[in-house]
Protein backbone atom coordinates (compact mmCIF):
# COMPACT_ATOMS: atom_id res chain seq x y z
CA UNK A 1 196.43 -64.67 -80.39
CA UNK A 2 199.09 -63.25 -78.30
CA UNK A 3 199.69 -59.12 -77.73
CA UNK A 4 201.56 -58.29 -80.39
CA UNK A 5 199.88 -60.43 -82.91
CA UNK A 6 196.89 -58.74 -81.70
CA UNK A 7 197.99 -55.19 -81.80
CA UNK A 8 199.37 -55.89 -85.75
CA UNK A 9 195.35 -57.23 -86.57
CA UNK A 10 194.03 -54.27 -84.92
CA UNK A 11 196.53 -51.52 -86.35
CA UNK A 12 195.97 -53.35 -90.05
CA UNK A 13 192.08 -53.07 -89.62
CA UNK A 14 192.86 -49.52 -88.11
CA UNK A 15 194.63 -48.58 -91.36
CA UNK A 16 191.78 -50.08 -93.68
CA UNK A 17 189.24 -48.25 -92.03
CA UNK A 18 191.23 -45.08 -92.29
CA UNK A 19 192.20 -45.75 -96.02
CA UNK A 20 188.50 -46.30 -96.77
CA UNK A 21 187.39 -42.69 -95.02
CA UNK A 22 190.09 -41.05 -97.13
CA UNK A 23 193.30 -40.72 -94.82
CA UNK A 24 196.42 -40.69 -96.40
CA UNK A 25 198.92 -43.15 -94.42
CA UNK A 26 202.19 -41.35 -93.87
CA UNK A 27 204.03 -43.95 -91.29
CA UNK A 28 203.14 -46.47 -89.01
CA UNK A 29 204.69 -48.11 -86.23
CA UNK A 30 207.34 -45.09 -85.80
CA UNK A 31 209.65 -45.78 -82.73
CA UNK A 32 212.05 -42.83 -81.27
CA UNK A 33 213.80 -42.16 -78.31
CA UNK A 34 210.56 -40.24 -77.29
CA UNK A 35 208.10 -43.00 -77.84
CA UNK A 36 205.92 -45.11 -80.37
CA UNK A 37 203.14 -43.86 -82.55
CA UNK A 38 200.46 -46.42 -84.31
CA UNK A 39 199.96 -45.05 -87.27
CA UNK A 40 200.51 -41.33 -89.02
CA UNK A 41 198.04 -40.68 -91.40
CA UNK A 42 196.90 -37.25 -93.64
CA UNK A 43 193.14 -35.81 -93.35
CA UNK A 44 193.05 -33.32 -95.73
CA UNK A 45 195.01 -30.51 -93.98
CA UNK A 46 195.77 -32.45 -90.87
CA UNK A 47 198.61 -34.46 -89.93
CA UNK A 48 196.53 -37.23 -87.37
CA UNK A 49 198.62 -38.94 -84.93
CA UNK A 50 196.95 -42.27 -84.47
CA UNK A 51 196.56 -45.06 -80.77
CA UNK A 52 194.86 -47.83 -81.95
CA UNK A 53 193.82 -50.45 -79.20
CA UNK A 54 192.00 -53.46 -79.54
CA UNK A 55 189.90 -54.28 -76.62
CA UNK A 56 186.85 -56.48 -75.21
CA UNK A 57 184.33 -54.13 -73.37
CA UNK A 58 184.12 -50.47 -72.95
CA UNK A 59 181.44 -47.85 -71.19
CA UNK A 60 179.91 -44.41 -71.86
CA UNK A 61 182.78 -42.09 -71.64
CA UNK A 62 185.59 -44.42 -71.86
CA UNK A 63 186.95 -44.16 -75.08
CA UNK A 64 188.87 -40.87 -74.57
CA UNK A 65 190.25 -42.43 -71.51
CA UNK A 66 191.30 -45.14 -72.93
CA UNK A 67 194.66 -43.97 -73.43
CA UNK A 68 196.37 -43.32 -69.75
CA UNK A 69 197.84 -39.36 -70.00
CA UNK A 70 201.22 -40.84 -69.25
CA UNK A 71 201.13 -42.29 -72.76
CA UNK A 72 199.26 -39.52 -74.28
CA UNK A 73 202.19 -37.46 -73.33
CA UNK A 74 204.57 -39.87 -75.24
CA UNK A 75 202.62 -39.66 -78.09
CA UNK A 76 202.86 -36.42 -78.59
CA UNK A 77 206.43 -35.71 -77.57
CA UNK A 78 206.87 -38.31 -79.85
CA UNK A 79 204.53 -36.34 -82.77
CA UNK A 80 206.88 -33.48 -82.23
CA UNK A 81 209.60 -34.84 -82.46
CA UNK A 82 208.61 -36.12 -85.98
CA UNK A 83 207.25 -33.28 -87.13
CA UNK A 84 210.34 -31.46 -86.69
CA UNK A 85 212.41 -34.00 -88.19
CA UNK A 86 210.11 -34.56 -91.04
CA UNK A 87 209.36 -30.58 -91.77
CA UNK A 88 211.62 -29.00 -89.88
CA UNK A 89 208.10 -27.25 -87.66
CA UNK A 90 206.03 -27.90 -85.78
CA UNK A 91 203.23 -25.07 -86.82
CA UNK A 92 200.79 -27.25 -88.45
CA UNK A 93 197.36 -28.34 -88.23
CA UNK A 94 197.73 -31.71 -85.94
CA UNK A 95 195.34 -33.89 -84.21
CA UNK A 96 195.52 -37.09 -82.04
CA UNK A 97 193.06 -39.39 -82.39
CA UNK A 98 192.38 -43.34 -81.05
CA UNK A 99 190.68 -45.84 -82.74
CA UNK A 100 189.41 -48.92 -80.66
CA UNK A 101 188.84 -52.41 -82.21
CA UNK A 102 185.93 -53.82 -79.91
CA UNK A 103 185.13 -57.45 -80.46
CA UNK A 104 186.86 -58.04 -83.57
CA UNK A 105 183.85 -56.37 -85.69
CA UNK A 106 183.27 -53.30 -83.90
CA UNK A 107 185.46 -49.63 -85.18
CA UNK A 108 185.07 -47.07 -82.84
CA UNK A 109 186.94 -43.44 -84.02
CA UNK A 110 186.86 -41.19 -82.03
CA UNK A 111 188.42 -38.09 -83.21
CA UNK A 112 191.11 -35.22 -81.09
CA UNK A 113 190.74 -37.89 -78.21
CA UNK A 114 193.50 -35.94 -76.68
């Protein structure tokens, strides 16, 4: 499976698993000039910006690193910018989360990552 075949699996199983925990999916895949967000979903009040990564091995700690802070800061110039196109503000509850595919099986959430 190459990279991008890859990163669709993990984002679909990303979007299940949200689905299933009661997210509402607003957009995914969203591309501007600031960046690229996974996946946009609704939790309850929230407007969660979503990095989903698939990977093979991880350690105590990791997970909120696994997103380097140059692309952190994408992401959310990226979540502004869409929020202020989409509701003309950006005062609103908003949270940025990753979820990591591990081994094909394995969901690991881990909420305001960043």
């Amino acid at each position: 499976m190459n990279k991008k075949s890859r990163g669709a699996w993990g984002e679909q199983i990303a979007l299940d698993f949200l689905e299933k925990k009661g997210y509402i999916i607003l957009d995914r895949n969203l591309w501007s000039a600031a960046g690229e967000i996974d996946i946009i979903a609704r939790d309850t009040d929230t407007t969660v910006f979503v990095e989903v990564k698939v990977i093979t091995a991880y350690g105590a700690g990791e997970l909120e690193q696994i997103v380097s802070e140059k692309k952190q800061e994408r992401i959310r110039n990226c979540a502004l910018l869409y929020l202020k196109q989409q509701y003309g503000t950006i005062e609103m509850s908003l949270r940025f989360d990753v979820i990591a595919i591990h081994n094909r099986e394995e969901i690991l959430h881990v909420e305001n990552a960043f």
